[in-house]
PDB file of N, CA and C in Angstrom:
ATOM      1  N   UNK A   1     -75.144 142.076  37.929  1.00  0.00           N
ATOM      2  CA  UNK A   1     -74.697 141.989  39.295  1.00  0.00           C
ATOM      3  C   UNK A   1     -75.078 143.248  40.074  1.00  0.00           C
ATOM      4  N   UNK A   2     -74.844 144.321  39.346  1.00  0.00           N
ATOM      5  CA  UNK A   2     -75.119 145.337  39.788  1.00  0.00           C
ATOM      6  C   UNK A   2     -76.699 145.671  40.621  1.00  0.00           C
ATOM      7  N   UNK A   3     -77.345 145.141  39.813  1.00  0.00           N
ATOM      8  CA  UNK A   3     -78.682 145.034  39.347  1.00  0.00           C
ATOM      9  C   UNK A   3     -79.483 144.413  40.641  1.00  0.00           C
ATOM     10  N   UNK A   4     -78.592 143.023  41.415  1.00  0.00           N
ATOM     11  CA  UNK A   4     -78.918 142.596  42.346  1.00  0.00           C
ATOM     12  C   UNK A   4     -79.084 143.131  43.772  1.00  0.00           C
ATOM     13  N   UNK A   5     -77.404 144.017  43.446  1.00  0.00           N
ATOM     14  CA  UNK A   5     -77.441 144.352  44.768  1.00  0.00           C
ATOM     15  C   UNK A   5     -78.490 145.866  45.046  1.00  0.00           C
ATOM     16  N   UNK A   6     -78.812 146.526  43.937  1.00  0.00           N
ATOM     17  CA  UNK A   6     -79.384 147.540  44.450  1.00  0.00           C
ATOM     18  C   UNK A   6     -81.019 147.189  44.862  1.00  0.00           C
ATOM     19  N   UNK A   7     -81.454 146.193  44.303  1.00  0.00           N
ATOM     20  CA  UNK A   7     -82.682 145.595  44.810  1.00  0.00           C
ATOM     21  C   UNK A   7     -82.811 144.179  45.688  1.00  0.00           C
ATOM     22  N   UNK A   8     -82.137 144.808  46.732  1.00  0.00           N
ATOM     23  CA  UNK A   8     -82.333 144.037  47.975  1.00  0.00           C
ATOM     24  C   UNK A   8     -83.352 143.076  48.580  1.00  0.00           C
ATOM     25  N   UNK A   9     -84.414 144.049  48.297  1.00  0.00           N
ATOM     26  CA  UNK A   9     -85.684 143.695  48.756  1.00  0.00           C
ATOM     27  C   UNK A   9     -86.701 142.840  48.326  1.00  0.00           C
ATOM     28  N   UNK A  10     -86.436 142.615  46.659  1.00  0.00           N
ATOM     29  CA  UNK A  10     -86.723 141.839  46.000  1.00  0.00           C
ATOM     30  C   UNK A  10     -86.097 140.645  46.137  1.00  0.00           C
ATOM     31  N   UNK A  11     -84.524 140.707  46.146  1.00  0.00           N
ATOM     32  CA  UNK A  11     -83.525 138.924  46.350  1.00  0.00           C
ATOM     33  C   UNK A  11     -84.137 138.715  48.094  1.00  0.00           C
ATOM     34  N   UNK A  12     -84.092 139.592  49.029  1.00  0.00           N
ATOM     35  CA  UNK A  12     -84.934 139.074  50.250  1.00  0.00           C
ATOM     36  C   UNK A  12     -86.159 138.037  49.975  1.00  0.00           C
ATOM     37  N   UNK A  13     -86.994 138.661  49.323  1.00  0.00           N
ATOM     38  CA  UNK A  13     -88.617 138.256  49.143  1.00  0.00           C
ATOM     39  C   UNK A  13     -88.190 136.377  48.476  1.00  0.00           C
ATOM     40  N   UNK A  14     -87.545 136.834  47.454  1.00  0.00           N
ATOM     41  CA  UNK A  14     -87.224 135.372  46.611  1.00  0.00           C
ATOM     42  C   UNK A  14     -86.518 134.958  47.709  1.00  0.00           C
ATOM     43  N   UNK A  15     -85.499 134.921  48.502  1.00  0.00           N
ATOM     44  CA  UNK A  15     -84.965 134.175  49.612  1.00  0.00           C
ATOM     45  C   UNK A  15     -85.560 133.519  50.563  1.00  0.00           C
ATOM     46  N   UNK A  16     -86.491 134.873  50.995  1.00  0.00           N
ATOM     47  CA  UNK A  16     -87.447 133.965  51.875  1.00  0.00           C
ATOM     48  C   UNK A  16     -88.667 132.804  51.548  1.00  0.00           C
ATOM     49  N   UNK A  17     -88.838 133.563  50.282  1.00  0.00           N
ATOM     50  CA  UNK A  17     -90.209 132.441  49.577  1.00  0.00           C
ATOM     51  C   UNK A  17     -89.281 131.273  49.491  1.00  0.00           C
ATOM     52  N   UNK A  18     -87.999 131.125  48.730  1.00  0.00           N
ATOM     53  CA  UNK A  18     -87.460 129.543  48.694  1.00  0.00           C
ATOM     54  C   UNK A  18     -86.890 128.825  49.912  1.00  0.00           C
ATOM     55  N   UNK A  19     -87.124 129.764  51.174  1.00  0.00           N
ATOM     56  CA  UNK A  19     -86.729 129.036  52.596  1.00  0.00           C
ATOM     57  C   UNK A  19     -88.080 128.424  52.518  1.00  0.00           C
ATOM     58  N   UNK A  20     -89.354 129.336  52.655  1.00  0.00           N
ATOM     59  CA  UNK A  20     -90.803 128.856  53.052  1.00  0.00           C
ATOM     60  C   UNK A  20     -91.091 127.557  52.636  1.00  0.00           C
ATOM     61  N   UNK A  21     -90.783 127.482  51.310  1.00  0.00           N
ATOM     62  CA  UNK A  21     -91.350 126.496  50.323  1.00  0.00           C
ATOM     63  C   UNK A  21     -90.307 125.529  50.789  1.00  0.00           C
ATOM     64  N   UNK A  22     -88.970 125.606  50.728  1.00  0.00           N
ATOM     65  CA  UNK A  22     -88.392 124.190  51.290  1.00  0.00           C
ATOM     66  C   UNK A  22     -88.802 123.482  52.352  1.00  0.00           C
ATOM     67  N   UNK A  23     -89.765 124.192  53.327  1.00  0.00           N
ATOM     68  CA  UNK A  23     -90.111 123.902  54.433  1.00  0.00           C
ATOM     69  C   UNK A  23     -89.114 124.613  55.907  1.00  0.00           C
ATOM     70  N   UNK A  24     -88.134 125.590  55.436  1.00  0.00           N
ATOM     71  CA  UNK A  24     -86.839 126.461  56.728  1.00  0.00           C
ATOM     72  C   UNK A  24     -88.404 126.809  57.571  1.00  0.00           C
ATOM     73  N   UNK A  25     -87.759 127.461  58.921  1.00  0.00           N
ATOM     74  CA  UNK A  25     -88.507 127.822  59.940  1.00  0.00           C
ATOM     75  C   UNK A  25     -87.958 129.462  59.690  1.00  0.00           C
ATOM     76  N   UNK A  26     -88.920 130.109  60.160  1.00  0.00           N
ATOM     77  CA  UNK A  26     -88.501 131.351  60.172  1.00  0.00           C
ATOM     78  C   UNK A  26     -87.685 132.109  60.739  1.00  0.00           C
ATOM     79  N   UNK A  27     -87.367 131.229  61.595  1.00  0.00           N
ATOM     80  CA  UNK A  27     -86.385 131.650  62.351  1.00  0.00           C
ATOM     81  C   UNK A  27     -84.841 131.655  61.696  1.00  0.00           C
ATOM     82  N   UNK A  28     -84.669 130.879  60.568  1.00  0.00           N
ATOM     83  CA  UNK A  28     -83.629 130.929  59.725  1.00  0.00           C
ATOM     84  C   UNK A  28     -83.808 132.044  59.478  1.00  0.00           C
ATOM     85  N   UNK A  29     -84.084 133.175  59.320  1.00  0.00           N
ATOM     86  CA  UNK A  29     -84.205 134.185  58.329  1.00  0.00           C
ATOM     87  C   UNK A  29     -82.526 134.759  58.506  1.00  0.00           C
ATOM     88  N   UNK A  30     -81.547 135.483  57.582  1.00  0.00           N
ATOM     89  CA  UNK A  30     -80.218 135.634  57.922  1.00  0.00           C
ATOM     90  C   UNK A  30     -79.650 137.509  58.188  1.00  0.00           C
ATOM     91  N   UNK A  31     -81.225 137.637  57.963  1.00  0.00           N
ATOM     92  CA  UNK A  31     -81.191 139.174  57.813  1.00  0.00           C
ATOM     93  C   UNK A  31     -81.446 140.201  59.291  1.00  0.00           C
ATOM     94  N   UNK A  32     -80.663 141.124  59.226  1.00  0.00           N
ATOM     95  CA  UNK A  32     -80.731 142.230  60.540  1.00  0.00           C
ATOM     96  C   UNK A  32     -81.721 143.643  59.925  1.00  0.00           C
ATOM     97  N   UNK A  33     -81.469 143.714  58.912  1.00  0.00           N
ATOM     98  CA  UNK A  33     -81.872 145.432  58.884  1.00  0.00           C
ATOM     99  C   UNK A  33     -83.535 144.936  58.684  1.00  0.00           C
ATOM    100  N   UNK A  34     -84.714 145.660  59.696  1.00  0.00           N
ATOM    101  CA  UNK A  34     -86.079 145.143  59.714  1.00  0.00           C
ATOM    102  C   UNK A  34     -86.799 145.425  58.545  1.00  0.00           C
ATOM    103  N   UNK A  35     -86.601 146.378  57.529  1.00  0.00           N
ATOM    104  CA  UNK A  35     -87.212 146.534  56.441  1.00  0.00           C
ATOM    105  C   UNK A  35     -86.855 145.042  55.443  1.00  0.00           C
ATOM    106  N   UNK A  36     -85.618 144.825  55.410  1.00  0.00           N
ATOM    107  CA  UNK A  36     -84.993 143.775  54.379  1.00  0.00           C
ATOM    108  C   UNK A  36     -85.510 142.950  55.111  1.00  0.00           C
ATOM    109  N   UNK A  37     -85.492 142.562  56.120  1.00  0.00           N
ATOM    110  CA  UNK A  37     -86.052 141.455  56.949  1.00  0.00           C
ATOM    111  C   UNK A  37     -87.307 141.038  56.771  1.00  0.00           C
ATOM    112  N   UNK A  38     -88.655 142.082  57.030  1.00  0.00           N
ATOM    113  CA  UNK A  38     -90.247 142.129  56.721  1.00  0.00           C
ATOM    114  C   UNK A  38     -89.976 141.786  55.443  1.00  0.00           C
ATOM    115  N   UNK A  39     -89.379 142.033  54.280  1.00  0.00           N
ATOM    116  CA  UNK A  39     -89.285 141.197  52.745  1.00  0.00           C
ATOM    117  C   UNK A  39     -89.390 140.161  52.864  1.00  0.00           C
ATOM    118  N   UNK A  40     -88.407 139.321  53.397  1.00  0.00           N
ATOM    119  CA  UNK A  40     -88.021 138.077  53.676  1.00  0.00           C
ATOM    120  C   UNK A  40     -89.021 137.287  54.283  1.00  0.00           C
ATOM    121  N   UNK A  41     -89.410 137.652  55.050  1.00  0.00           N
ATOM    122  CA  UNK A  41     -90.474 137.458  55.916  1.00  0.00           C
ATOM    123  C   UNK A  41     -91.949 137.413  54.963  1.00  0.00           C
ATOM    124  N   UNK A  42     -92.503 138.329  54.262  1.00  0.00           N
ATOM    125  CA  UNK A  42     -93.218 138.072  53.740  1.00  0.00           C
ATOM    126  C   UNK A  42     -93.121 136.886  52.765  1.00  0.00           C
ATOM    127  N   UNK A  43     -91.786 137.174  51.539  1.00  0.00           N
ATOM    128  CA  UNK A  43     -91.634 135.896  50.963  1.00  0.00           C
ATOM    129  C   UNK A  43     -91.835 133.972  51.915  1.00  0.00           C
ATOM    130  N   UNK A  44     -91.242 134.507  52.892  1.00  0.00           N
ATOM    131  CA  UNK A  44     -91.575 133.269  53.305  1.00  0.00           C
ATOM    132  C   UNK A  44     -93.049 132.690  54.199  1.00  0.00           C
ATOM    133  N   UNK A  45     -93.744 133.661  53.870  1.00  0.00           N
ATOM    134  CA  UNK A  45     -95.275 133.031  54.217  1.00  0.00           C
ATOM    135  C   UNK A  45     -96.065 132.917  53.299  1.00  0.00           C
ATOM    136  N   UNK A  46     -95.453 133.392  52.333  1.00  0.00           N
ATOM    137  CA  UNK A  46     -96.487 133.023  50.867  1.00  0.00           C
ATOM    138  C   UNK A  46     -95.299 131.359  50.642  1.00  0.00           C
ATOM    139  N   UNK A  47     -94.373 131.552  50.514  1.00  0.00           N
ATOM    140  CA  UNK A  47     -93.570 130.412  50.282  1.00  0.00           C
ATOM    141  C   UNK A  47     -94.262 129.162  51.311  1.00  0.00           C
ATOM    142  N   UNK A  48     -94.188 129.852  52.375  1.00  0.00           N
ATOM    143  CA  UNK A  48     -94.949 128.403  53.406  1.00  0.00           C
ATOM    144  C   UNK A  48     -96.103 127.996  52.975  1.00  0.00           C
ATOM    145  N   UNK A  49     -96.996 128.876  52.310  1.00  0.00           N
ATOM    146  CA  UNK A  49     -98.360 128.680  52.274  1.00  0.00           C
ATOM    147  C   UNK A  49     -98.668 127.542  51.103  1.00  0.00           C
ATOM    148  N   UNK A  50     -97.588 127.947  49.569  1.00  0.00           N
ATOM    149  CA  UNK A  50     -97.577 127.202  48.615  1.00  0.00           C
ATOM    150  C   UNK A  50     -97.370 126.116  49.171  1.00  0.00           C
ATOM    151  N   UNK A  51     -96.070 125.817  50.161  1.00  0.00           N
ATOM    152  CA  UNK A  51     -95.870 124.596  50.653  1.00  0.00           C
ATOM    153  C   UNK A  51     -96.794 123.629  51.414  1.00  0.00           C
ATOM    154  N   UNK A  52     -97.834 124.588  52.257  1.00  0.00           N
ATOM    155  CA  UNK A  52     -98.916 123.447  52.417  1.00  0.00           C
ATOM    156  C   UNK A  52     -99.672 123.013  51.754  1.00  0.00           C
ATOM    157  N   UNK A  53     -99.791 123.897  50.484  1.00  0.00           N
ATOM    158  CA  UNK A  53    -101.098 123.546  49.629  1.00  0.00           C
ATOM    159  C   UNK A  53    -100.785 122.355  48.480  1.00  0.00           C
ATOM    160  N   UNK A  54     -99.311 122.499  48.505  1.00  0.00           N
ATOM    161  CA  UNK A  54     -98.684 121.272  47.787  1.00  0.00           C
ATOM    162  C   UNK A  54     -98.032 121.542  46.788  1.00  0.00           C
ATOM    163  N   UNK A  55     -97.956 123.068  46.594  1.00  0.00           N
ATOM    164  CA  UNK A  55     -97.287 123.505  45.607  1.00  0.00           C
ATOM    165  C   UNK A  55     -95.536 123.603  45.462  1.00  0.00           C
ATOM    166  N   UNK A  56     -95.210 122.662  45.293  1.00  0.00           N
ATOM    167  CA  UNK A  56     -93.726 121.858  45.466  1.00  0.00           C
ATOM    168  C   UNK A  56     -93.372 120.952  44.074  1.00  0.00           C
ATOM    169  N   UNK A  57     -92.176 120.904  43.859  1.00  0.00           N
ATOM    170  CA  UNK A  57     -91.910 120.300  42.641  1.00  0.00           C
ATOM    171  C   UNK A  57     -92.620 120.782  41.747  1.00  0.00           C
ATOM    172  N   UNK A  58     -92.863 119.441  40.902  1.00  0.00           N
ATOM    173  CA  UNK A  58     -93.417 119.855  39.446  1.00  0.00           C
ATOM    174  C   UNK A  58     -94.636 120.510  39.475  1.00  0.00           C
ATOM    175  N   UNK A  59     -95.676 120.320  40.507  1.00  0.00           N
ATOM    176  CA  UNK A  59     -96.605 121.156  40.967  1.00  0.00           C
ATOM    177  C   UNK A  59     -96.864 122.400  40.760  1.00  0.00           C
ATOM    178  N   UNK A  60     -95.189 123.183  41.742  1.00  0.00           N
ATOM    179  CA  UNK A  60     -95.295 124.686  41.750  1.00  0.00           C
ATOM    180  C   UNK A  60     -94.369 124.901  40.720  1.00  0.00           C
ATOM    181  N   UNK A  61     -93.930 124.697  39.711  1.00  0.00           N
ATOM    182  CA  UNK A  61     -92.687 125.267  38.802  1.00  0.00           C
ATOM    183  C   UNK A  61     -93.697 126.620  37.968  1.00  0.00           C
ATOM    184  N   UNK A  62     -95.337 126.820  38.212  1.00  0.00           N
ATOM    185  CA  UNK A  62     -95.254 128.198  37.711  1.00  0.00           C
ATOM    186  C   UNK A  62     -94.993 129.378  38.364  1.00  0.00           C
ATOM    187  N   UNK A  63     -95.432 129.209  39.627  1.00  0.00           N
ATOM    188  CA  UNK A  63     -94.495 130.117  40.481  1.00  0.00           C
ATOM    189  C   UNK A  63     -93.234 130.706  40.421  1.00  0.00           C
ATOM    190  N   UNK A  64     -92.830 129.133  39.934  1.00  0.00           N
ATOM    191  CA  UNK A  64     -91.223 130.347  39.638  1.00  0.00           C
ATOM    192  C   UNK A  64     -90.915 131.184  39.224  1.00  0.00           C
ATOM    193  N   UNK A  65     -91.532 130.800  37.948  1.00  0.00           N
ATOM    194  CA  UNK A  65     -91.452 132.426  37.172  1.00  0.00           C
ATOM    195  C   UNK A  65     -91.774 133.967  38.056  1.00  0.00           C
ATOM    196  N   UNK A  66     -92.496 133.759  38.801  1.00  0.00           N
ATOM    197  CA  UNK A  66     -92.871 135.367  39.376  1.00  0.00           C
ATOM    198  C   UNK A  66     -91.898 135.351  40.478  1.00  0.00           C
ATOM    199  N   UNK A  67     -91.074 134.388  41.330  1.00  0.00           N
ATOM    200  CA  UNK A  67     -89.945 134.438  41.755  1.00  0.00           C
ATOM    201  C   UNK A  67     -89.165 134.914  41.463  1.00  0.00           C
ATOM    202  N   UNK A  68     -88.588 134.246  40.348  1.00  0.00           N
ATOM    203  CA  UNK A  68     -87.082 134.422  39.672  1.00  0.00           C
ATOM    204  C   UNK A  68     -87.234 135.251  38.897  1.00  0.00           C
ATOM    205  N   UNK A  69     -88.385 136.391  38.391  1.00  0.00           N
ATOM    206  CA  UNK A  69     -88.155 137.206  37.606  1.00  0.00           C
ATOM    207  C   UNK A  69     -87.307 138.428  38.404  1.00  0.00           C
TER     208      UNK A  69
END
């Protein structure tokens, strides 16, 4: 737990990549401070990008791994 909260920037990146990929708009993003934010933000344009290319479901499940690590 501990572990989470001191790397912010990383649970941002995974947050935003699994908004991207669900298809959220960016404008969901839930974050104020602009550094944690640009994380988020990045995650979610690589997340969007998988999502156009089709990388969804059983498709993208190797991705996850570099997500959720």
């Amino acid at each position: 737990m501990k572990r989470q909260k001191r790397d912010m920037y990383a649970r941002a990146y995974k947050r935003g990549y699994l908004a991207g990929v669900s298809g959220k708009s960016k404008d969901s993003c839930p974050l104020d401070q602009q550094e944690v934010r640009q994380e988020w933000l990045n995650g979610w344009r690589e997340g969007r990008t998988d999502h156009w290319e089709g990388m969804t479901g059983v498709s993208g499940i190797h991705k996850l791994a570099n997500v959720t690590a």
